[in-house]
Structures are given as structure tokens and as C-alpha cells.
PDB file of N, CA and C in Angstrom:
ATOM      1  N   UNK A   1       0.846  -1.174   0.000  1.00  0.00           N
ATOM      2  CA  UNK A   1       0.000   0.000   0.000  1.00  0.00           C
ATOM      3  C   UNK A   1       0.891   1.236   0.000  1.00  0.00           C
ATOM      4  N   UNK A   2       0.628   2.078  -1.192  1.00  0.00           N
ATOM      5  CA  UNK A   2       1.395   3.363  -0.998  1.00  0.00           C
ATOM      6  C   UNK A   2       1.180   4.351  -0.241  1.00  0.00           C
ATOM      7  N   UNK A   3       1.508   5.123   0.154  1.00  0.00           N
ATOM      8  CA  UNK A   3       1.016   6.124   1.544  1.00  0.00           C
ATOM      9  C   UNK A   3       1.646   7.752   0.457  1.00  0.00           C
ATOM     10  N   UNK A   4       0.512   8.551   0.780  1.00  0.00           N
ATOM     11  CA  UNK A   4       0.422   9.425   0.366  1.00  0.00           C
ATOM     12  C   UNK A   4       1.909  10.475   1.211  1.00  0.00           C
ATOM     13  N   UNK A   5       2.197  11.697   0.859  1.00  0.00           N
ATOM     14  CA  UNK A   5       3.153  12.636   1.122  1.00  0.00           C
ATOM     15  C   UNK A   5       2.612  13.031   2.222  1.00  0.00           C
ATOM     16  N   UNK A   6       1.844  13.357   2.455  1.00  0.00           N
ATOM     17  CA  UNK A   6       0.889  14.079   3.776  1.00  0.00           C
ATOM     18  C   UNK A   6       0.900  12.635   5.044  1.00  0.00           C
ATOM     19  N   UNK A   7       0.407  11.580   4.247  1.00  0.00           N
ATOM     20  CA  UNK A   7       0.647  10.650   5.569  1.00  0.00           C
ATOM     21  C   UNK A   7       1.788  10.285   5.752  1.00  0.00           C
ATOM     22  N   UNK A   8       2.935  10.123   4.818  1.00  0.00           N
ATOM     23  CA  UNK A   8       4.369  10.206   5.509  1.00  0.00           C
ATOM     24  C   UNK A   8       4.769  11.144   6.591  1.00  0.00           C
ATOM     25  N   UNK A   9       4.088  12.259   6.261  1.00  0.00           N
ATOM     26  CA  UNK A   9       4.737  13.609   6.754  1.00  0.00           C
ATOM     27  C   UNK A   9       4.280  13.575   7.975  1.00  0.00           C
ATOM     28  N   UNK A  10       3.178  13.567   8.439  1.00  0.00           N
ATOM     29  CA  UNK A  10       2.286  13.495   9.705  1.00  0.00           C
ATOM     30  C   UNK A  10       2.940  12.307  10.492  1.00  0.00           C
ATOM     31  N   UNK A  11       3.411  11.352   9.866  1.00  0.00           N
ATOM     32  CA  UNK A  11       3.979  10.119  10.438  1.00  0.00           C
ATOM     33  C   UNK A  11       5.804  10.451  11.213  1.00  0.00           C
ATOM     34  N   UNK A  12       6.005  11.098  10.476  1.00  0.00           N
ATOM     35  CA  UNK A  12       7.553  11.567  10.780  1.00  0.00           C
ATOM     36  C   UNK A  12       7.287  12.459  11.553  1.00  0.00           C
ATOM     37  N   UNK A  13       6.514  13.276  11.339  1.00  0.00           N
ATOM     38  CA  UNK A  13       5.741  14.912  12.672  1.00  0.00           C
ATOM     39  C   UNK A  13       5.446  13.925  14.144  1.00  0.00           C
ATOM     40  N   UNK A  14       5.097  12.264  14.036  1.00  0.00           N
ATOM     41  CA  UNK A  14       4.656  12.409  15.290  1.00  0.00           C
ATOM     42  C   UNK A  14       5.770  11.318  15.920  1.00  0.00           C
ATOM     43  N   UNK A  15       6.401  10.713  14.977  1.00  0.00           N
ATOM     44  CA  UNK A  15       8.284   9.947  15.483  1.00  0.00           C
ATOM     45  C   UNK A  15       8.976  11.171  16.458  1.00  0.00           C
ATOM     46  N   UNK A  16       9.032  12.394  15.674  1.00  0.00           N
ATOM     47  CA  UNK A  16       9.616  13.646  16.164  1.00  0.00           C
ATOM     48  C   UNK A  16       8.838  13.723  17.686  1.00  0.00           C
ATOM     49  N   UNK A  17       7.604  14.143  17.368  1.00  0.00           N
ATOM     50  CA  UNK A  17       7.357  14.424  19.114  1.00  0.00           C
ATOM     51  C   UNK A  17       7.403  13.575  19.722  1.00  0.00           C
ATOM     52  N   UNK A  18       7.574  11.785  19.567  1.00  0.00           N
ATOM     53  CA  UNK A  18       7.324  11.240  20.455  1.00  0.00           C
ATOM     54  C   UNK A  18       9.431  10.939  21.255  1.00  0.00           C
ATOM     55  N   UNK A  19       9.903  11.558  20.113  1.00  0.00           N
ATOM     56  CA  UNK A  19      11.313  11.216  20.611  1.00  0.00           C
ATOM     57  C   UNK A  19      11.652  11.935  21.217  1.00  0.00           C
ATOM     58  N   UNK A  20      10.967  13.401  21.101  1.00  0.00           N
ATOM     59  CA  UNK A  20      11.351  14.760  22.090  1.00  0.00           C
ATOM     60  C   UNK A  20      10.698  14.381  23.633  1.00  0.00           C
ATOM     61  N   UNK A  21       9.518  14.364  23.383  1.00  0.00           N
ATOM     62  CA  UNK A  21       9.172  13.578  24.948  1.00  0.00           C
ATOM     63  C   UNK A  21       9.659  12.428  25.411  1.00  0.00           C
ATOM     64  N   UNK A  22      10.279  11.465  24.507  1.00  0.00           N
ATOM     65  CA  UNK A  22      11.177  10.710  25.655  1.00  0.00           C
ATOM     66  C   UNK A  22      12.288  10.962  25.856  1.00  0.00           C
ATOM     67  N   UNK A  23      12.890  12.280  25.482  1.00  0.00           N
ATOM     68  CA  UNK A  23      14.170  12.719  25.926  1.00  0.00           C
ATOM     69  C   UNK A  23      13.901  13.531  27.033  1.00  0.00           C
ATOM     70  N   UNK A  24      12.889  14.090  27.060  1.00  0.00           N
ATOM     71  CA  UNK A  24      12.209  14.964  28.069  1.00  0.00           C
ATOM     72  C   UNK A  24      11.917  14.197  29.168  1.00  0.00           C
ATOM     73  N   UNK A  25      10.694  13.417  29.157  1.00  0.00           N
ATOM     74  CA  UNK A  25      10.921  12.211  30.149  1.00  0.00           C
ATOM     75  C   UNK A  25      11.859  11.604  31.011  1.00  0.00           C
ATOM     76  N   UNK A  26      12.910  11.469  30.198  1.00  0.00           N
ATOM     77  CA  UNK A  26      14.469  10.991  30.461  1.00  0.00           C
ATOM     78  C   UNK A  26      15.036  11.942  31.575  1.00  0.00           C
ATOM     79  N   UNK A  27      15.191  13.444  31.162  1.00  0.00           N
ATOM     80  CA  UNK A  27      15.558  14.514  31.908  1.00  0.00           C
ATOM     81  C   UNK A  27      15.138  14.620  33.057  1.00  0.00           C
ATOM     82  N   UNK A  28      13.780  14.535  32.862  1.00  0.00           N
ATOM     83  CA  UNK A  28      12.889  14.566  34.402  1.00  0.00           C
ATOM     84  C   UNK A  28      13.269  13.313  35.348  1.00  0.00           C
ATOM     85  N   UNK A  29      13.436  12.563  34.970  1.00  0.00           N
ATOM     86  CA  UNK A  29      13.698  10.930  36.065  1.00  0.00           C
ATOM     87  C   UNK A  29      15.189  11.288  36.332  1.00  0.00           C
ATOM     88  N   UNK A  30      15.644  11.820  35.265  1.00  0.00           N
ATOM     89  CA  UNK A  30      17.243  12.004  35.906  1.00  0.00           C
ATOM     90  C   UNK A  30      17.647  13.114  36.969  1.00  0.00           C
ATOM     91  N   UNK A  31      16.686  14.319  36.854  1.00  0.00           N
ATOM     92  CA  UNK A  31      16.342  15.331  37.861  1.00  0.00           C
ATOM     93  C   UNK A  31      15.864  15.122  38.972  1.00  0.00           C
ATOM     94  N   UNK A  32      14.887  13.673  39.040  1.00  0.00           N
ATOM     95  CA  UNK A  32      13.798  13.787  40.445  1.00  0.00           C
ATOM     96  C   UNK A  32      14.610  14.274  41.397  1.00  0.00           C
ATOM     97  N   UNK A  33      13.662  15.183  41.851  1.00  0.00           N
ATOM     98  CA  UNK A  33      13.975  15.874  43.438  1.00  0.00           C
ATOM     99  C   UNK A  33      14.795  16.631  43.102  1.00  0.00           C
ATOM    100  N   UNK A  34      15.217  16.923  42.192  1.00  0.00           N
ATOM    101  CA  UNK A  34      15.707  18.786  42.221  1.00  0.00           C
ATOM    102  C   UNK A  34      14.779  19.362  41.425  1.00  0.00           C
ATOM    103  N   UNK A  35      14.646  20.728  41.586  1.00  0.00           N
ATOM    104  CA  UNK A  35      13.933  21.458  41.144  1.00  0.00           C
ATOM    105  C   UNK A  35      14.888  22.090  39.072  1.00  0.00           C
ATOM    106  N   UNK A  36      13.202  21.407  38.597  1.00  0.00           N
ATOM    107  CA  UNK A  36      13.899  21.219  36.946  1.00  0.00           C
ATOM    108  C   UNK A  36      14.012  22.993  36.284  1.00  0.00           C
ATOM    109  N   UNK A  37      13.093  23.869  36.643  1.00  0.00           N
ATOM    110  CA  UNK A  37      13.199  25.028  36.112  1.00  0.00           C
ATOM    111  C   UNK A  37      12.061  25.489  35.517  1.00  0.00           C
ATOM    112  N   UNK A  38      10.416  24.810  35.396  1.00  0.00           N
ATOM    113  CA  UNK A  38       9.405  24.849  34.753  1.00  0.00           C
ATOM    114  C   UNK A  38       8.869  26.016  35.563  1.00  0.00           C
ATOM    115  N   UNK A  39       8.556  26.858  34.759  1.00  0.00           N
ATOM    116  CA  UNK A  39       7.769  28.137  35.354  1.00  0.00           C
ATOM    117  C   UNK A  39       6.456  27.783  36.199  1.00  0.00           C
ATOM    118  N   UNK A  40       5.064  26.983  35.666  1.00  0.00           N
ATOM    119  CA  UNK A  40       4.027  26.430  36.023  1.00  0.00           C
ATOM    120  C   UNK A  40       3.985  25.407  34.915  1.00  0.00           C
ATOM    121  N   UNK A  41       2.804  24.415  35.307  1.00  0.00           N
ATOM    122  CA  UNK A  41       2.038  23.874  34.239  1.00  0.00           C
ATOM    123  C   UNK A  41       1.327  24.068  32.788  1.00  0.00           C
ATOM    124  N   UNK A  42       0.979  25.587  33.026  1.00  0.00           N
ATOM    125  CA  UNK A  42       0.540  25.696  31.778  1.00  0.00           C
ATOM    126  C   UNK A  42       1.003  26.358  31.077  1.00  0.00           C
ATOM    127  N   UNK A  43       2.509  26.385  30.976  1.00  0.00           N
ATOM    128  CA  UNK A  43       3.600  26.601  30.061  1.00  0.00           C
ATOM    129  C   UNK A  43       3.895  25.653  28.944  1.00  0.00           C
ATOM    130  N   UNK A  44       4.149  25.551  27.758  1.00  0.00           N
ATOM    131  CA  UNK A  44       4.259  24.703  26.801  1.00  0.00           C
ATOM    132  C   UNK A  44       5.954  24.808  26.415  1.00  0.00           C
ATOM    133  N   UNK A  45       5.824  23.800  26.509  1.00  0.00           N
ATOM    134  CA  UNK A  45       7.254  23.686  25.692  1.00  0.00           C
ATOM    135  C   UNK A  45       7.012  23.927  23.827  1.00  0.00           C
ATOM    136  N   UNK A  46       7.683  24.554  23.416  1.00  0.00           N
ATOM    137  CA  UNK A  46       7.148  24.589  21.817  1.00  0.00           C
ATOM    138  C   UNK A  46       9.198  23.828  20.813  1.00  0.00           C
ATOM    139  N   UNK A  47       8.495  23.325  20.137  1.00  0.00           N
ATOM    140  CA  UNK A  47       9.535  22.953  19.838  1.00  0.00           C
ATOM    141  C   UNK A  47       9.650  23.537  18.089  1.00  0.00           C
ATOM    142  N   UNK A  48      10.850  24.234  17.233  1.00  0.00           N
ATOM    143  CA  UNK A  48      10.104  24.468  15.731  1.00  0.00           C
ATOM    144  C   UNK A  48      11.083  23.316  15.089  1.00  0.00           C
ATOM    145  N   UNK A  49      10.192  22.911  14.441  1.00  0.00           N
ATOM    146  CA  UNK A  49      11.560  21.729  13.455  1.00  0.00           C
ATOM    147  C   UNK A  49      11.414  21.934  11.919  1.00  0.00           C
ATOM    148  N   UNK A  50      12.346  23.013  11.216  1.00  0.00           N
ATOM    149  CA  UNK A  50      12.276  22.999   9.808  1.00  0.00           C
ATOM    150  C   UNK A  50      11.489  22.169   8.563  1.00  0.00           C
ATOM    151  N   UNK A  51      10.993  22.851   7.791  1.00  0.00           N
ATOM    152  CA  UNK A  51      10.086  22.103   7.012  1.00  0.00           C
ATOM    153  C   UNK A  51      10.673  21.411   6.530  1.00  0.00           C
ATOM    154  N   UNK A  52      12.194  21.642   6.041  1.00  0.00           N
ATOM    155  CA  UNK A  52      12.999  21.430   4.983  1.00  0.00           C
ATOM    156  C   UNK A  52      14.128  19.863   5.831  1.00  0.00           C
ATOM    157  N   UNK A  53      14.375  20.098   7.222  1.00  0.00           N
ATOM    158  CA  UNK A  53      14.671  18.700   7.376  1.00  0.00           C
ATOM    159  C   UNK A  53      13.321  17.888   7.405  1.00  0.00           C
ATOM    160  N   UNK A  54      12.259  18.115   7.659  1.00  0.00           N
ATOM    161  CA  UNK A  54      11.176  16.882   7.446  1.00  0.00           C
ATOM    162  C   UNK A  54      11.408  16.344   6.131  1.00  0.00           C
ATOM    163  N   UNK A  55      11.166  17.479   5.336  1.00  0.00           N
ATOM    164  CA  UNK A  55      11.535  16.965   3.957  1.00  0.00           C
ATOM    165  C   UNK A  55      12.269  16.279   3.292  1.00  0.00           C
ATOM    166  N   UNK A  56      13.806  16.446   3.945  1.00  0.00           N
ATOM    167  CA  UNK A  56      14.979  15.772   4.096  1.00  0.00           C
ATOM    168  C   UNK A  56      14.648  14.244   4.525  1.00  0.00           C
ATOM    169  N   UNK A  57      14.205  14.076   5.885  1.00  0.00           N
ATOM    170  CA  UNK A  57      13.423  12.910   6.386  1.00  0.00           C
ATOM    171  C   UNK A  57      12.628  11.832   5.122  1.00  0.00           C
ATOM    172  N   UNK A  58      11.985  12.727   4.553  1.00  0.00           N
ATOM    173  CA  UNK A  58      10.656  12.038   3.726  1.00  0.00           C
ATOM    174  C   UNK A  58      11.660  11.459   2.628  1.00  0.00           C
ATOM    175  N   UNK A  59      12.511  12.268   2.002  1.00  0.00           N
ATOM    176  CA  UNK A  59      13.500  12.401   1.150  1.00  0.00           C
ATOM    177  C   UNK A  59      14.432  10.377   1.371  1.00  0.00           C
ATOM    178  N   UNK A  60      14.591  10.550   2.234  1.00  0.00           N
ATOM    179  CA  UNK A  60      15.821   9.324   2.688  1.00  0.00           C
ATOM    180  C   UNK A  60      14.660   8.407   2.463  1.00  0.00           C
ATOM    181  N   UNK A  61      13.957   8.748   3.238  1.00  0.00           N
ATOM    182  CA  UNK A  61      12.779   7.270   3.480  1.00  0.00           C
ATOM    183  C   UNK A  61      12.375   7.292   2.330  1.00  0.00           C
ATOM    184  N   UNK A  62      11.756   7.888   1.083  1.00  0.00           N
ATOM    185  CA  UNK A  62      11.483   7.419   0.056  1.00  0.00           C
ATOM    186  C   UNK A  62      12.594   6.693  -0.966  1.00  0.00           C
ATOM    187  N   UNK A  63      13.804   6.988  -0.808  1.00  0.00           N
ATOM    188  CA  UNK A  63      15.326   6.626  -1.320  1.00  0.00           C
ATOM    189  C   UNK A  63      15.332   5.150  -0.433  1.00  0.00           C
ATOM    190  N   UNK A  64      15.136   4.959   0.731  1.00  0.00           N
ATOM    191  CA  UNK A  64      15.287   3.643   1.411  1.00  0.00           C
ATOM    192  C   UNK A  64      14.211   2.538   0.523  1.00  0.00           C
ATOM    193  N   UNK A  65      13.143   2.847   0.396  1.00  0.00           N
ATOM    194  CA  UNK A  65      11.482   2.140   0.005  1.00  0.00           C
ATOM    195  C   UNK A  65      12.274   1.725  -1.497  1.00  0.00           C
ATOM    196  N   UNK A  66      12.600   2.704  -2.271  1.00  0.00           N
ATOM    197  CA  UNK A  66      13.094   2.138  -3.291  1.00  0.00           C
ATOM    198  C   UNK A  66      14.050   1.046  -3.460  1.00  0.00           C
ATOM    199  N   UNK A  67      15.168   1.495  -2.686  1.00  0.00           N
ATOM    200  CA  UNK A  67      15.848   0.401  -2.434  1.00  0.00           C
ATOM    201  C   UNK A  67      15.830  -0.747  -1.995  1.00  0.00           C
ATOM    202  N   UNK A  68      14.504  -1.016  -1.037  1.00  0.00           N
ATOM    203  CA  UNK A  68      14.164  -2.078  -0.912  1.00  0.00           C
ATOM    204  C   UNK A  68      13.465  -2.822  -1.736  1.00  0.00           C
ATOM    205  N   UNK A  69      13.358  -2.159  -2.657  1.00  0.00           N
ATOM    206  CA  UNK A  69      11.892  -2.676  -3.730  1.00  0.00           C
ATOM    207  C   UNK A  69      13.000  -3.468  -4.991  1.00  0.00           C
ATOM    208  N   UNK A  70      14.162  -2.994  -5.153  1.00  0.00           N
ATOM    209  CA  UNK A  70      14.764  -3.677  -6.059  1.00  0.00           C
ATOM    210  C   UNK A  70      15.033  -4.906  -6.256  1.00  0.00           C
ATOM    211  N   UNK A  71      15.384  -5.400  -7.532  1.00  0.00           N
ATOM    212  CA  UNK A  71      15.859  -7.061  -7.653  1.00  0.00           C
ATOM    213  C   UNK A  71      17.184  -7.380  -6.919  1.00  0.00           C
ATOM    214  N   UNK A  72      18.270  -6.163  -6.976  1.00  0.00           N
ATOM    215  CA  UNK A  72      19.406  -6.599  -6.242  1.00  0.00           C
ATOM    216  C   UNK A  72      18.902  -6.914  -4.714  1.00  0.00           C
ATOM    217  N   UNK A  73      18.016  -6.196  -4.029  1.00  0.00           N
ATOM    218  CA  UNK A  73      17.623  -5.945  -2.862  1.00  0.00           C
ATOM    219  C   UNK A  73      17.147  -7.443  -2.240  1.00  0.00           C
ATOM    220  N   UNK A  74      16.133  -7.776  -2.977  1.00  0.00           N
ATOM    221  CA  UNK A  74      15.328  -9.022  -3.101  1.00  0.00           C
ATOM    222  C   UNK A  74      16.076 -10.078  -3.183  1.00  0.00           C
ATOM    223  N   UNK A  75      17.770  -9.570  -4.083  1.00  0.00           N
ATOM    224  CA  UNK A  75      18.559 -11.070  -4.279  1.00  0.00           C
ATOM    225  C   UNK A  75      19.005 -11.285  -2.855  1.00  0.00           C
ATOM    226  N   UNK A  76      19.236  -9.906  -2.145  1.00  0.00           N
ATOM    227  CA  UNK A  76      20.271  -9.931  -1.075  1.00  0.00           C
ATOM    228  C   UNK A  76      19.250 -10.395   0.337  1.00  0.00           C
ATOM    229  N   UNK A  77      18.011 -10.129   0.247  1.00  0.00           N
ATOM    230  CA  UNK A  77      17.211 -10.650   1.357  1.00  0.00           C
ATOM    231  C   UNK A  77      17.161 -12.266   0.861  1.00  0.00           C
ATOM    232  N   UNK A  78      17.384 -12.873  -0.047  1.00  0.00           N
ATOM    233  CA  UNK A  78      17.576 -14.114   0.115  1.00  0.00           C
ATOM    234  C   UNK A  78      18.466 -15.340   0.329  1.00  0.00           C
ATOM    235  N   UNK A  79      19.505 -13.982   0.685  1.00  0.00           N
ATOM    236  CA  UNK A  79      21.254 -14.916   1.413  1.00  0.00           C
ATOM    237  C   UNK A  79      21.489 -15.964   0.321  1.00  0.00           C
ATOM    238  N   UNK A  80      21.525 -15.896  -0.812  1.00  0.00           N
ATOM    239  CA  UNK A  80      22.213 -16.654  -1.468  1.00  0.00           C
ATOM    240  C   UNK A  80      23.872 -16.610  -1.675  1.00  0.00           C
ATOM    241  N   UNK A  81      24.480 -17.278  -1.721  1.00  0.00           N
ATOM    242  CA  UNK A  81      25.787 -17.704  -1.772  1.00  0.00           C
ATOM    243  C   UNK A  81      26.135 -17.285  -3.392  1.00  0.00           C
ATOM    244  N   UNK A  82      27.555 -17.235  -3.592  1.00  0.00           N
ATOM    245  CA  UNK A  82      28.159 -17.698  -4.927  1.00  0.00           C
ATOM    246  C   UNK A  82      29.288 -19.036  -4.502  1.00  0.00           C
ATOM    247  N   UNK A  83      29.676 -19.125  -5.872  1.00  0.00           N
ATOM    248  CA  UNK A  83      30.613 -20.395  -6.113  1.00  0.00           C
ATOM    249  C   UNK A  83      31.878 -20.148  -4.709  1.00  0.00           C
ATOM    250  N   UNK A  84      31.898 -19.395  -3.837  1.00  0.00           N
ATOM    251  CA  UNK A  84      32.904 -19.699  -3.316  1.00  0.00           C
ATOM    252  C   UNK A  84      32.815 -19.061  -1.904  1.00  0.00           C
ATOM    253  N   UNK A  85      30.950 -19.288  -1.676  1.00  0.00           N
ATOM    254  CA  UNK A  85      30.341 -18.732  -0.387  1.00  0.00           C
ATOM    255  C   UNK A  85      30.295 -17.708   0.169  1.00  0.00           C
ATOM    256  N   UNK A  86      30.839 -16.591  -0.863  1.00  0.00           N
ATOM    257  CA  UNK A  86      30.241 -14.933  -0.354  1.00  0.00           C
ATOM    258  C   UNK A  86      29.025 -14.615  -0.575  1.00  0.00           C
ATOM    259  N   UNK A  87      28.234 -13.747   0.262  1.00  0.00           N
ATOM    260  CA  UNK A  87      27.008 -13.627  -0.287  1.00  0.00           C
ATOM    261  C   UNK A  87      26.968 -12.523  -1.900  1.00  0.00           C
ATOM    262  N   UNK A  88      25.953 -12.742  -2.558  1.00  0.00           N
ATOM    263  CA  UNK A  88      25.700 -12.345  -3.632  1.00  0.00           C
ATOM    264  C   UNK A  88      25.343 -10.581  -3.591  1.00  0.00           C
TER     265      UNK A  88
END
């Protein structure tokens, strides 16, 4: 099934936040019991992440998909040998 540009994109938008909150996460357990620096609760953390590395992102991953789609690709997921047991 091919996935449209928009659902790649939204898909990589939410890899991104979910890796920022577990670095965030991370920080906080490594802090418990000192005081981290959060003004209140209903402060947001905002994070901006360039359109142009998402794009970059979408960019590789569509370059990867291809590459997997090839006949060399397909030869090499099937561990075949040559005459003198290197893989192919």
C-alpha cells in the first residue's frame, strides 16, 4: 500500500514528538527531586523543526522504500551464496 506525502509527513511529525518527549521524560527521572526550572504547568514547551529537514526525512525514506523494492535488494534478502560462499 502506498502512503500518500501528507501521511508520511504526519507520520515523521509524530516519530519527532514522540522522541522529544522521551528525551524529556528521560531529563525529568534524571532530575527527580531537584527542582527542573518549569515556570508552572501551563507553560508549553514549543519545539520548531524545519520544514525542509522533514523533507529531508521524507526524502531518505522514500530513497530507502526504493531500495528495498529492487531485484538486487530481493537477491540480497535471500542470502544466497556464490561459487565460493560470499554472499551475492
Amino acid at each position: 500500500m502506498k502512503q500518500s506525502d501528507e501521511e508520511l509527513r504526519s507520520q515523521i511529525n509524530e516519530l519527532i514528538r514522540d522522541e522529544i518527549q522521551e528525551n524529556i521524560n528521560d531529563y525529568v527521572d534524571e532530575k527527580e527531586g531537584s527542582p527542573i526550572g518549569f515556570a508552572n504547568e501551563e507553560d508549553e514547551l514549543k519545539v520548531n523543526i524545519p520544514e525542509s529537514e522533514v523533507d529531508k526525512i521524507l526524502r531518505d525514506y522514500k530513497k530507502i522504500k526504493r531500495k528495498e523494492k529492487s531485484n538486487l535488494s530481493q537477491i540480497k534478502k535471500l542470502g544466497l551464496l556464490d561459487k565460493n560462499g560470499r554472499p551475492l
